[in-house]
C-alpha atoms as a PDB file:
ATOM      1  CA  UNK A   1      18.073 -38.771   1.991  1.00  0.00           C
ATOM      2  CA  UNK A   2      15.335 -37.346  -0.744  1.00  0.00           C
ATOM      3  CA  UNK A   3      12.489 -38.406   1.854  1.00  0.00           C
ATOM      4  CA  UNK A   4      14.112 -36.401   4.632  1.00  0.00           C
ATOM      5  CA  UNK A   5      14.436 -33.313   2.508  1.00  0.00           C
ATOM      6  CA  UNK A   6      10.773 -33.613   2.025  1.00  0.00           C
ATOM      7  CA  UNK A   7       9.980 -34.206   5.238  1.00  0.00           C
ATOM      8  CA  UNK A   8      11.867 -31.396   5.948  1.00  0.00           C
ATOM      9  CA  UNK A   9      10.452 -29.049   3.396  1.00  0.00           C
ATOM     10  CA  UNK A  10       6.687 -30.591   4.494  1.00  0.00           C
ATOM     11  CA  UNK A  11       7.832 -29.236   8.084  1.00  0.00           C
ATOM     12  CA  UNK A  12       8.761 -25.772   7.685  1.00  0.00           C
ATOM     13  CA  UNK A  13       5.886 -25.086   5.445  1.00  0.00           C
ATOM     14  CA  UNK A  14       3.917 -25.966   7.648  1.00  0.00           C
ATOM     15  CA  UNK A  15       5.073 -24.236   9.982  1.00  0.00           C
ATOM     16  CA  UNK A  16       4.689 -20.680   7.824  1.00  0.00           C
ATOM     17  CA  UNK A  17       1.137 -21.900   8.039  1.00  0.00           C
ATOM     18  CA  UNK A  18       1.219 -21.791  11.661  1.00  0.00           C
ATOM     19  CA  UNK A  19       2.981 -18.673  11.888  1.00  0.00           C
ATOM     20  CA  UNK A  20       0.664 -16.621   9.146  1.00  0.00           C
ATOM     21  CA  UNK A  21      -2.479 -16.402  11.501  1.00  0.00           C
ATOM     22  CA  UNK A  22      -0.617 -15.051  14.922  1.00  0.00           C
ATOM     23  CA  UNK A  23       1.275 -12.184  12.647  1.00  0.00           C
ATOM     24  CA  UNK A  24      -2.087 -11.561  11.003  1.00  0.00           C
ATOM     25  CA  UNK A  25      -3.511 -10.516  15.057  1.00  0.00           C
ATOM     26  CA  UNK A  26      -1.080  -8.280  15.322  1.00  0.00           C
ATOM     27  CA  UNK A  27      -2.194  -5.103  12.688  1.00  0.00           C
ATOM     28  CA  UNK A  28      -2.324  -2.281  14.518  1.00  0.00           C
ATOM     29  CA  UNK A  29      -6.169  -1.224  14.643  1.00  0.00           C
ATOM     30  CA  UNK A  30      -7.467   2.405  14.031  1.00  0.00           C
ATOM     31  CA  UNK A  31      -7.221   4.844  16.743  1.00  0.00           C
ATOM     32  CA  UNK A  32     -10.698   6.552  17.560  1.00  0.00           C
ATOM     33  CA  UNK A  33     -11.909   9.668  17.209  1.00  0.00           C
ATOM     34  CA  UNK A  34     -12.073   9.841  21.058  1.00  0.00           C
ATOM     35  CA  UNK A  35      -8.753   8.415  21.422  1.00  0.00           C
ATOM     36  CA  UNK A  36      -6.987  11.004  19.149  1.00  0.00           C
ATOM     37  CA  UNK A  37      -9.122  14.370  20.778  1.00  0.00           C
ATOM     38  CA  UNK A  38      -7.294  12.775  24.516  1.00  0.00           C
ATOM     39  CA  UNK A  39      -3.971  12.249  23.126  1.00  0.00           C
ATOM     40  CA  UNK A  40      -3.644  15.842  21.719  1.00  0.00           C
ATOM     41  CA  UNK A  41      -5.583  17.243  24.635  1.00  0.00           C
ATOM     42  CA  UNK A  42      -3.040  15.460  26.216  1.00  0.00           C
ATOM     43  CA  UNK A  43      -0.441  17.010  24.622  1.00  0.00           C
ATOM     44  CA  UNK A  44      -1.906  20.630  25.637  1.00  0.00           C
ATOM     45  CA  UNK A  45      -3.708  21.239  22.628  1.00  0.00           C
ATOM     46  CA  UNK A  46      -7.457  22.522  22.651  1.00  0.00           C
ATOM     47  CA  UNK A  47      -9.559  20.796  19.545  1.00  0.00           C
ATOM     48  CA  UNK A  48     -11.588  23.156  17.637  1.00  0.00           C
ATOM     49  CA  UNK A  49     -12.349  20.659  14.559  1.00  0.00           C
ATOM     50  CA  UNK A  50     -11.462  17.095  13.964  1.00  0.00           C
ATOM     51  CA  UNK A  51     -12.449  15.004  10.897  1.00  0.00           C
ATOM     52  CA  UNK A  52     -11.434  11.787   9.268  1.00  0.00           C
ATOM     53  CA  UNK A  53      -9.915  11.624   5.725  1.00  0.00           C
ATOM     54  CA  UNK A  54      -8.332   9.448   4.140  1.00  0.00           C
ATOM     55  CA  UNK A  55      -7.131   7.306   6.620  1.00  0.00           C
ATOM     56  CA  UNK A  56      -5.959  10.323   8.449  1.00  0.00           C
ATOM     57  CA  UNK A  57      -7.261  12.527  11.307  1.00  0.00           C
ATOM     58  CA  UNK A  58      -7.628  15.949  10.266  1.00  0.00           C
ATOM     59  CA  UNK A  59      -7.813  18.724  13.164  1.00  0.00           C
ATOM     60  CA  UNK A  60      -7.931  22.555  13.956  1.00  0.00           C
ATOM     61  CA  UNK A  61      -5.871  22.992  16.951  1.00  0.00           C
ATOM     62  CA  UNK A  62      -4.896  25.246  19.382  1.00  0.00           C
ATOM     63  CA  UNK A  63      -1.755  25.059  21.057  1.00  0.00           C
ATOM     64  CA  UNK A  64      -0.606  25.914  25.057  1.00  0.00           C
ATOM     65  CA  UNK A  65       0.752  29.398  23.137  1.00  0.00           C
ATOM     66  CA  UNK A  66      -3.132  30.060  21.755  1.00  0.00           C
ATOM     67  CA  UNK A  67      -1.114  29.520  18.286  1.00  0.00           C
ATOM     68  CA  UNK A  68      -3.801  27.820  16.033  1.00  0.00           C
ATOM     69  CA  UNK A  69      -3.098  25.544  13.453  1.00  0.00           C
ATOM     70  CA  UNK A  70      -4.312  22.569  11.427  1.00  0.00           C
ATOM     71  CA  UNK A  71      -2.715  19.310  11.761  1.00  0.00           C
ATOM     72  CA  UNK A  72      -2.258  16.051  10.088  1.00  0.00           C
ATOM     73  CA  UNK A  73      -2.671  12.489  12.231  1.00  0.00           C
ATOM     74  CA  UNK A  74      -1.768   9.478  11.811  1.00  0.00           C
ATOM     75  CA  UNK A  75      -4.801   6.911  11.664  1.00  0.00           C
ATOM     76  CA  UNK A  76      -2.953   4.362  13.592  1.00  0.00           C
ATOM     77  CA  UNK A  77      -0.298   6.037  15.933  1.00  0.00           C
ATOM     78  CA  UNK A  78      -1.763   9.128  16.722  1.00  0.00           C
ATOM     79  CA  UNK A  79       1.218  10.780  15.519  1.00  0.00           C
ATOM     80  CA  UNK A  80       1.438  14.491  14.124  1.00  0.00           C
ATOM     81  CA  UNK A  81       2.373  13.802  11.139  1.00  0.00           C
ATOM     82  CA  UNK A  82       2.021  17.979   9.657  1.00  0.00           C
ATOM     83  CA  UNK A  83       1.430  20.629  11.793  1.00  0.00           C
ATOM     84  CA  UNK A  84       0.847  24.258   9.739  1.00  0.00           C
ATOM     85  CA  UNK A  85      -0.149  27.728  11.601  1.00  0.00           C
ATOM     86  CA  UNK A  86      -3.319  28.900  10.218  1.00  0.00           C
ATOM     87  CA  UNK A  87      -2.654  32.952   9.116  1.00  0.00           C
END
């Protein structure tokens, strides 16, 4: 019985071992400068400024109401993740 709970044990271990490299594929990768200026444009907005920082985008926009504004992006979705009106 003790050898079979080692074999066992031996068996699902390795199989974590297995597993660890295909979840390790799946991180999403960083979206591109060019990636994020066509999902906004996209969206309707017109790209004045765009920068990287901090593992963020960060952009001067202008939106389909000419309402400008800076906004924060997400690295890896895209998302807006702030979006504040510029005075």
């Amino acid at each position: 019985m003790r050898i079979r709970t080692i074999g066992l044990l031996a068996a699902s271990l390795a199989g974590l071992a297995i597993a660890t490299p295909a979840t390790a594929e799946t991180t999403p990768s960083r979206k591109t400068l060019e990636q994020v200026v066509t999902e906004l444009s996209a969206k309707g907005y017109a790209i004045r400024e765009i920068e990287m920082d901090d593992g963020h985008f960060e952009a001067t926009v202008i939106d389909p109401k000419n309402i400008v504004s800076e906004a924060k992006i997400d690295g890896y979705t895209g998302e807006i993740l702030r979006l504040e009106r510029k005075h």
